[in-house]
N, C-alpha and C. Protein backbone atom coordinates (compact mmCIF):
# COMPACT_ATOMS: atom_id res chain seq x y z
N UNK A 1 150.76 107.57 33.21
CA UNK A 1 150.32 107.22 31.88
C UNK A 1 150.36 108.47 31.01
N UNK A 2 150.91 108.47 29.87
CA UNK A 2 151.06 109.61 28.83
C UNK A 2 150.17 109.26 27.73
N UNK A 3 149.61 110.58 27.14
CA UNK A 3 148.94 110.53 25.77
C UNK A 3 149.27 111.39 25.34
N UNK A 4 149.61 111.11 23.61
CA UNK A 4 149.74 112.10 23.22
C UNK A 4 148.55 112.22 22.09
N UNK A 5 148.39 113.29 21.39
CA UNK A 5 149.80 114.29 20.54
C UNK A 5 150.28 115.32 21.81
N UNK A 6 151.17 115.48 21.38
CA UNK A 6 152.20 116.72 22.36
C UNK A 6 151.36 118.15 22.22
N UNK A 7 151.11 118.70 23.64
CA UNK A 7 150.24 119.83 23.73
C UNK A 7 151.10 121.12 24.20
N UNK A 8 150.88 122.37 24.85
CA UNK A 8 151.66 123.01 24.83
C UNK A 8 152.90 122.74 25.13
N UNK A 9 153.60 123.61 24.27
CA UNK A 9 155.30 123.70 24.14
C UNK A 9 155.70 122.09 24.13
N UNK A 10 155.04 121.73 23.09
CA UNK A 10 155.88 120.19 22.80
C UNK A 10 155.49 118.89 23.84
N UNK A 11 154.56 119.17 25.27
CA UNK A 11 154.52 118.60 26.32
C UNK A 11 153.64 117.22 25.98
N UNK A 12 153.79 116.38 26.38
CA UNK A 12 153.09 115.46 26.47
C UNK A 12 151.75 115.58 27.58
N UNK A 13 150.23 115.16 27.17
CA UNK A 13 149.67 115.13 28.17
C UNK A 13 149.78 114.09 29.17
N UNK A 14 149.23 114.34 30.24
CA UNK A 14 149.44 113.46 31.45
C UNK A 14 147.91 112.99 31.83
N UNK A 15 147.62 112.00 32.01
CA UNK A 15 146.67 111.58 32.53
C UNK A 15 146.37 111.04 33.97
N UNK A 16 145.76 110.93 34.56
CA UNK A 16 145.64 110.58 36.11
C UNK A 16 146.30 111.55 37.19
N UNK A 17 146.49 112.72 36.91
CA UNK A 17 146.88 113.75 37.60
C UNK A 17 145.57 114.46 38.48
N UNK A 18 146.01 114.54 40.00
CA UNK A 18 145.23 115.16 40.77
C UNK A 18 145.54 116.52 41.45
N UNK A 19 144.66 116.97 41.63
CA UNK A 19 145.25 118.64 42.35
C UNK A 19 144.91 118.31 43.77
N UNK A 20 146.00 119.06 44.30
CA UNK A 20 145.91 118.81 46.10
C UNK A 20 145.56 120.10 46.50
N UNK A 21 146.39 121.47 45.96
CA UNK A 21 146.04 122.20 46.87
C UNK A 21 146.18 123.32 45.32
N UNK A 22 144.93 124.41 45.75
CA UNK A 22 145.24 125.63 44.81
C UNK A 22 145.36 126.77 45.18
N UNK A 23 145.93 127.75 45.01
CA UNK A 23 146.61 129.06 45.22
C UNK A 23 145.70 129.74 44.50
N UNK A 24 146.10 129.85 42.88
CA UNK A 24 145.52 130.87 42.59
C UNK A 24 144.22 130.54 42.03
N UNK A 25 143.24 130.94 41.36
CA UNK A 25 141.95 130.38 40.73
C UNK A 25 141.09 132.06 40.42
N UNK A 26 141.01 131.36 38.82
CA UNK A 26 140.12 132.55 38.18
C UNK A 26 139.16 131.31 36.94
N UNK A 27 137.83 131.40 36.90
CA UNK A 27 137.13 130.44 36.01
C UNK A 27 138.06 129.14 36.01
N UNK A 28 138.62 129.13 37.11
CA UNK A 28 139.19 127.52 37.00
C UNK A 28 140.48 127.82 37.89
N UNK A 29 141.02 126.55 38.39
CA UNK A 29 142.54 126.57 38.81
C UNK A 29 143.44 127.05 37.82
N UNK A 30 144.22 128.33 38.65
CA UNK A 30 145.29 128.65 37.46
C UNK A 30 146.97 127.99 38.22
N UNK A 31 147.08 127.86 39.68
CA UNK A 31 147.93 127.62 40.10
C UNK A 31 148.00 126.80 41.21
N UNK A 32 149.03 126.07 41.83
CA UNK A 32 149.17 124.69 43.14
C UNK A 32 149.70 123.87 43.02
N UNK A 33 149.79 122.66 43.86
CA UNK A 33 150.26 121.51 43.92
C UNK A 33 149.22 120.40 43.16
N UNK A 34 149.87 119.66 42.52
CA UNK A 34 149.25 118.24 42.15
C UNK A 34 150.38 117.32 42.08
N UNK A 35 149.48 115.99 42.36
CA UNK A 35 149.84 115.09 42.18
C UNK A 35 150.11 114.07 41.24
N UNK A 36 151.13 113.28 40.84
CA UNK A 36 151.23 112.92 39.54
C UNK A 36 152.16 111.57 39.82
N UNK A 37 151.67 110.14 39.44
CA UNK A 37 152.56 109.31 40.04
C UNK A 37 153.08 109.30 41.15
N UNK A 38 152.49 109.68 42.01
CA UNK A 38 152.77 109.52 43.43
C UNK A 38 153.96 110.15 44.00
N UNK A 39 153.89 111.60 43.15
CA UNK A 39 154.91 112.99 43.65
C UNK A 39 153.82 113.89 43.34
N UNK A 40 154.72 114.59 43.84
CA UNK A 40 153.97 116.44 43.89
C UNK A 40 154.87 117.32 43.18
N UNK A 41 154.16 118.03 42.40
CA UNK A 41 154.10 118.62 41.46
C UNK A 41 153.81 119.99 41.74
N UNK A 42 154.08 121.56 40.94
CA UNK A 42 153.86 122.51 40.87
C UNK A 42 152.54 122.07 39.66
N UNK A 43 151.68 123.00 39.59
CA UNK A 43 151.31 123.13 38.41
C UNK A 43 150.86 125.13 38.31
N UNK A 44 150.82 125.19 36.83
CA UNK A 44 150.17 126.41 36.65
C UNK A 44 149.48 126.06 34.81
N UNK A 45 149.03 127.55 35.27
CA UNK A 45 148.16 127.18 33.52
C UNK A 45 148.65 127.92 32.69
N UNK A 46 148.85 126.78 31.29
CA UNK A 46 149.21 127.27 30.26
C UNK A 46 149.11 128.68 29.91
N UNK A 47 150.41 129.31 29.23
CA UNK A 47 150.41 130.58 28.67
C UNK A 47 148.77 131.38 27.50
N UNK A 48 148.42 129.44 27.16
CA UNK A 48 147.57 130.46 26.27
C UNK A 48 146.18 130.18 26.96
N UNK A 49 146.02 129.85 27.93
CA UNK A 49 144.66 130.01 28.66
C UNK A 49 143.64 131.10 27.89
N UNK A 50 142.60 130.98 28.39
CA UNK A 50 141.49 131.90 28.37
C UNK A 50 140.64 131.65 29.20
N UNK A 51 140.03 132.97 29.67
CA UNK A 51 139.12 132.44 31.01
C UNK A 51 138.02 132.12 30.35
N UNK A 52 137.38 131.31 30.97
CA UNK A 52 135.74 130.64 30.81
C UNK A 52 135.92 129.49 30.13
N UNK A 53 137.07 129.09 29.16
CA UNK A 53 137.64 128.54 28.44
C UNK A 53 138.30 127.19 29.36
N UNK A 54 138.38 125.91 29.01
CA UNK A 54 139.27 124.73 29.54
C UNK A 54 140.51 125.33 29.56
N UNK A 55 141.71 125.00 30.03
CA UNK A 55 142.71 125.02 29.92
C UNK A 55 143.76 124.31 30.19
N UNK A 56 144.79 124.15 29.98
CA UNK A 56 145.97 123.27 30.34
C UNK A 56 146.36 123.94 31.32
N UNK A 57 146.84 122.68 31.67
CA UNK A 57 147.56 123.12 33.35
C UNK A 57 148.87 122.51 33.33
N UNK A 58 150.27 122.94 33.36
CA UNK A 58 151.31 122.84 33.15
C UNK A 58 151.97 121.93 34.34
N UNK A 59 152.46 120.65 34.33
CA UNK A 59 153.50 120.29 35.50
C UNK A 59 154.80 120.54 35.82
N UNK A 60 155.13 121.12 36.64
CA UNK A 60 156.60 121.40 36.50
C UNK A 60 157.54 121.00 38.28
N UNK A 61 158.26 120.08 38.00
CA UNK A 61 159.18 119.97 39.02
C UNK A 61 159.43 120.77 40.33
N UNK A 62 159.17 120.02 41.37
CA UNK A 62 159.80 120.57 42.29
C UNK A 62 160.20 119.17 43.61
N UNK A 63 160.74 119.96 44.54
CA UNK A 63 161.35 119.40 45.49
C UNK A 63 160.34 118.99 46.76
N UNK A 64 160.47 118.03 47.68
CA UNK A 64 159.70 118.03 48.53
C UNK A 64 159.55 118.87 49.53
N UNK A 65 160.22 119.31 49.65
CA UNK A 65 160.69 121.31 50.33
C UNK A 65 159.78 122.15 49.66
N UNK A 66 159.84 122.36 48.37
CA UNK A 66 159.02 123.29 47.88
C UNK A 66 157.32 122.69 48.14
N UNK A 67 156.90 121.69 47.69
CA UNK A 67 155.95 121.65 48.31
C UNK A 67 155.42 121.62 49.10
N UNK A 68 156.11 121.69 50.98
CA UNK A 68 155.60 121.37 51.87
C UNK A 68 155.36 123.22 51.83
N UNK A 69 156.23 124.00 51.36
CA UNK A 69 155.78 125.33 51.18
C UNK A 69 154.94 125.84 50.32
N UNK A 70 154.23 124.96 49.70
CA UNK A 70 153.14 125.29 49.05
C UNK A 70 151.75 125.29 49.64
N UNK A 71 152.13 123.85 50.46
CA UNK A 71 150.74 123.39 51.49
C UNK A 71 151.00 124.39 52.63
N UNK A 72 152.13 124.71 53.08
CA UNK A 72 152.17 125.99 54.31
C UNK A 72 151.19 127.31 53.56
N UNK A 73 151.23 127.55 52.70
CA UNK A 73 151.04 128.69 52.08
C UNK A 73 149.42 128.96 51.93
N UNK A 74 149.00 127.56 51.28
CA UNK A 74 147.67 127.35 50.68
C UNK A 74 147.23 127.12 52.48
N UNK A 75 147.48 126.85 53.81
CA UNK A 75 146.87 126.72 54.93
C UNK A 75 146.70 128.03 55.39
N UNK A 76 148.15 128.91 55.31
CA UNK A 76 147.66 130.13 55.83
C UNK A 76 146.91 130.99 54.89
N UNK A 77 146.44 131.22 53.39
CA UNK A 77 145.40 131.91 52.80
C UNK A 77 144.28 131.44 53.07
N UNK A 78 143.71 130.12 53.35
CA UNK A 78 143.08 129.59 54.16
C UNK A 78 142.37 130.08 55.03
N UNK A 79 143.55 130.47 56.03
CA UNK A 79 143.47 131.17 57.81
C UNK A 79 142.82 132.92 57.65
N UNK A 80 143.22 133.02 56.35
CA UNK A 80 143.09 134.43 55.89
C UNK A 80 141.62 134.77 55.53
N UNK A 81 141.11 133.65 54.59
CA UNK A 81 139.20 133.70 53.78
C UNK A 81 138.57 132.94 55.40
N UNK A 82 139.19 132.34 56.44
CA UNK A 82 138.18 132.32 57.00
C UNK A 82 137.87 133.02 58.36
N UNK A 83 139.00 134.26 58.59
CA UNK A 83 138.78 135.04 59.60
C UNK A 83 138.24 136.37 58.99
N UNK A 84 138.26 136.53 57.65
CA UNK A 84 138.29 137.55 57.24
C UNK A 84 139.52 138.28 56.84
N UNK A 85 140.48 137.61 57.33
CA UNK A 85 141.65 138.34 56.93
C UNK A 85 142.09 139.93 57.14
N UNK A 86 143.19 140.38 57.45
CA UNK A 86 143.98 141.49 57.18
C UNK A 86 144.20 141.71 55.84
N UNK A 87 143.78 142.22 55.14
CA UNK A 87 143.63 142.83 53.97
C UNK A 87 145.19 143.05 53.45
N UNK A 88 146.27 143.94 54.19
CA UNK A 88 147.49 144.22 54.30
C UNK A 88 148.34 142.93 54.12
N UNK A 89 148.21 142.34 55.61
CA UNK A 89 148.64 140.93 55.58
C UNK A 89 148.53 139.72 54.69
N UNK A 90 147.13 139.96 54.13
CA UNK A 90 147.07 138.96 53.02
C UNK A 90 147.92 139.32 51.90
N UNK A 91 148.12 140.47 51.38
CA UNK A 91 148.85 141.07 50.20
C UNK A 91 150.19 141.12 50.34
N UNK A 92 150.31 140.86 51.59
CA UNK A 92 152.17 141.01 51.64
C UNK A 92 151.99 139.36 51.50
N UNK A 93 151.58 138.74 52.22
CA UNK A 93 152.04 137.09 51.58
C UNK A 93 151.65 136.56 50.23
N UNK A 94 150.29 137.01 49.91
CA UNK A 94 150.05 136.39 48.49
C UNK A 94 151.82 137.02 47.44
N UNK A 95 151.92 138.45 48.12
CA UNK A 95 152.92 138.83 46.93
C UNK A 95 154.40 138.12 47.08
N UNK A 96 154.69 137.27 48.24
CA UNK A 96 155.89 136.96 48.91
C UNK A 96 155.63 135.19 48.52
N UNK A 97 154.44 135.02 47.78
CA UNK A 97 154.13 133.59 47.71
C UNK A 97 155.06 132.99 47.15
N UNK A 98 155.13 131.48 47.19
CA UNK A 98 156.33 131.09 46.27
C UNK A 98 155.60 130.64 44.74
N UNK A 99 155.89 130.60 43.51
CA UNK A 99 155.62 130.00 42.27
C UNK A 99 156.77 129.42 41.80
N UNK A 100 156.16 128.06 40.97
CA UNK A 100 157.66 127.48 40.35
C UNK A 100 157.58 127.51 39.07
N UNK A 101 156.80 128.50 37.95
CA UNK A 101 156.60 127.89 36.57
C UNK A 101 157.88 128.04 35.68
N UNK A 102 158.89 129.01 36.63
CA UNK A 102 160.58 128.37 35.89
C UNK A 102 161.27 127.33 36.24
N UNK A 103 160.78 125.91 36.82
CA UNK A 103 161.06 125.03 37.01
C UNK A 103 160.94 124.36 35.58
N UNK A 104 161.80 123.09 34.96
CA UNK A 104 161.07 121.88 34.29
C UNK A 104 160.13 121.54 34.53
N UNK A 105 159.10 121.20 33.48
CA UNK A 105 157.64 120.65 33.01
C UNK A 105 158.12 119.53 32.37
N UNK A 106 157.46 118.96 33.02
CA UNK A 106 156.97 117.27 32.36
C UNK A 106 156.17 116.89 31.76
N UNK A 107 154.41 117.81 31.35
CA UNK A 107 154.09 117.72 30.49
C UNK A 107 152.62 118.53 31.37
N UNK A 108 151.35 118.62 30.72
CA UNK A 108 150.41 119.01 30.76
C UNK A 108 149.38 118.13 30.82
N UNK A 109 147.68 119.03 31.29
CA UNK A 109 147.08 117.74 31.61
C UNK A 109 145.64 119.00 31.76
N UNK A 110 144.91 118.31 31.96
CA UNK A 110 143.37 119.38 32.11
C UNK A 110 142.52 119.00 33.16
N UNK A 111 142.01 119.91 34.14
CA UNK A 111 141.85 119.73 35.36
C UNK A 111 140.40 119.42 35.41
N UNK A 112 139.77 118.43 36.32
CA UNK A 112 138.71 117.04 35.83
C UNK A 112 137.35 118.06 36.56
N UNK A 113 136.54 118.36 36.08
CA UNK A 113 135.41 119.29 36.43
C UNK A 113 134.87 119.48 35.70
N UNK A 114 133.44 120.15 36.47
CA UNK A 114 132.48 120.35 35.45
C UNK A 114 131.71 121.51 35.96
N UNK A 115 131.32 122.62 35.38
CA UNK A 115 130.51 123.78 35.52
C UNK A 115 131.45 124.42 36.69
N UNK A 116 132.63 124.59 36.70
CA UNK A 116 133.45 125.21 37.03
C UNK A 116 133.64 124.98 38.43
N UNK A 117 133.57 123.19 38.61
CA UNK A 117 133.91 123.01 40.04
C UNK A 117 135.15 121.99 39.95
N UNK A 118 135.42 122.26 40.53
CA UNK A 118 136.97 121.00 40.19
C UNK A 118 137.25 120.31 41.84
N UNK A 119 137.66 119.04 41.54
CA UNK A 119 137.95 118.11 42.80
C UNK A 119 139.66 118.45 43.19
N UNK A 120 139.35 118.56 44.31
CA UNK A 120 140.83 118.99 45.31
C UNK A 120 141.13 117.92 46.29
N UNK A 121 141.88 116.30 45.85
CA UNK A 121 142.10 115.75 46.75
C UNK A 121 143.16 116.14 48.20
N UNK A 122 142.29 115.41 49.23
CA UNK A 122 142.85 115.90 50.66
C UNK A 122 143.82 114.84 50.60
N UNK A 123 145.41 115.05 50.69
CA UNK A 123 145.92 114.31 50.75
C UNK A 123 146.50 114.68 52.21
N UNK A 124 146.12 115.28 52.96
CA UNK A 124 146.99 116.01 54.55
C UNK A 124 145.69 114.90 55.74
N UNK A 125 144.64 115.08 55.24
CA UNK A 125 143.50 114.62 55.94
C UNK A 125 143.00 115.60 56.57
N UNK A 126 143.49 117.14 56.74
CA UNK A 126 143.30 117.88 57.73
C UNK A 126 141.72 119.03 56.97
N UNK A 127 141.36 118.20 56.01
CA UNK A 127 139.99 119.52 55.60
C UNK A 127 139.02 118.67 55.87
């Protein structure tokens, strides 16, 4: 389902969009997988964000390949916050991570929370 008016860079918003898995996060999800019509999606947040601030969260295309490397990714940082992690090791993968925000966007959408908690559906079953 689309609403508009057209929000960043011309995008249409998207409604009924869910986040599966997040990568990056500062005062909110800035980066991950969501779901959108029953695909998966990159998302990241709009260029003109501000922290503390709502923000748009950008959809942009990808392949079912790329996302199963997104959920690989988001399991092992995971493996990382709950052993404590290699400090080293974590920094060589966060920096080796994959991002798609030069992919096509399909439009934008704002991530459903409140006092800076946001819902992360389990779509693996495995949390």
């Amino acid at each position: 389902m689309h609403h508009d008016p057209a929000g960043p860079h011309g995008l249409p918003q998207l409604v009924g969009v869910q986040i599966v898995e997040v990568l990056d996060f500062y005062d909110g999800p800035l980066d991950g997988l969501a779901r959108y019509e029953g695909r998966e999606y990159w998302f990241s947040a709009g260029p003109d964000w501000v922290p503390a601030q709502p923000r748009p969260l950008i959809l942009h295309v990808i392949t079912a390949e790329q996302a199963d490397q997104v959920r690989a990714q988001a399991r092992q940082f995971m493996a990382f916050a709950a052993d404590g992690g290699n400090g080293d090791a974590w920094e060589r993968a966060w920096e080796a991570r994959s991002t798609y925000e030069q992919e096509a966007s399909i439009g934008w959408f704002m991530a459903a929370g409140a006092s800076g908690r946001y819902a992360v559906v389990d779509v693996d079953g495995d949390r």
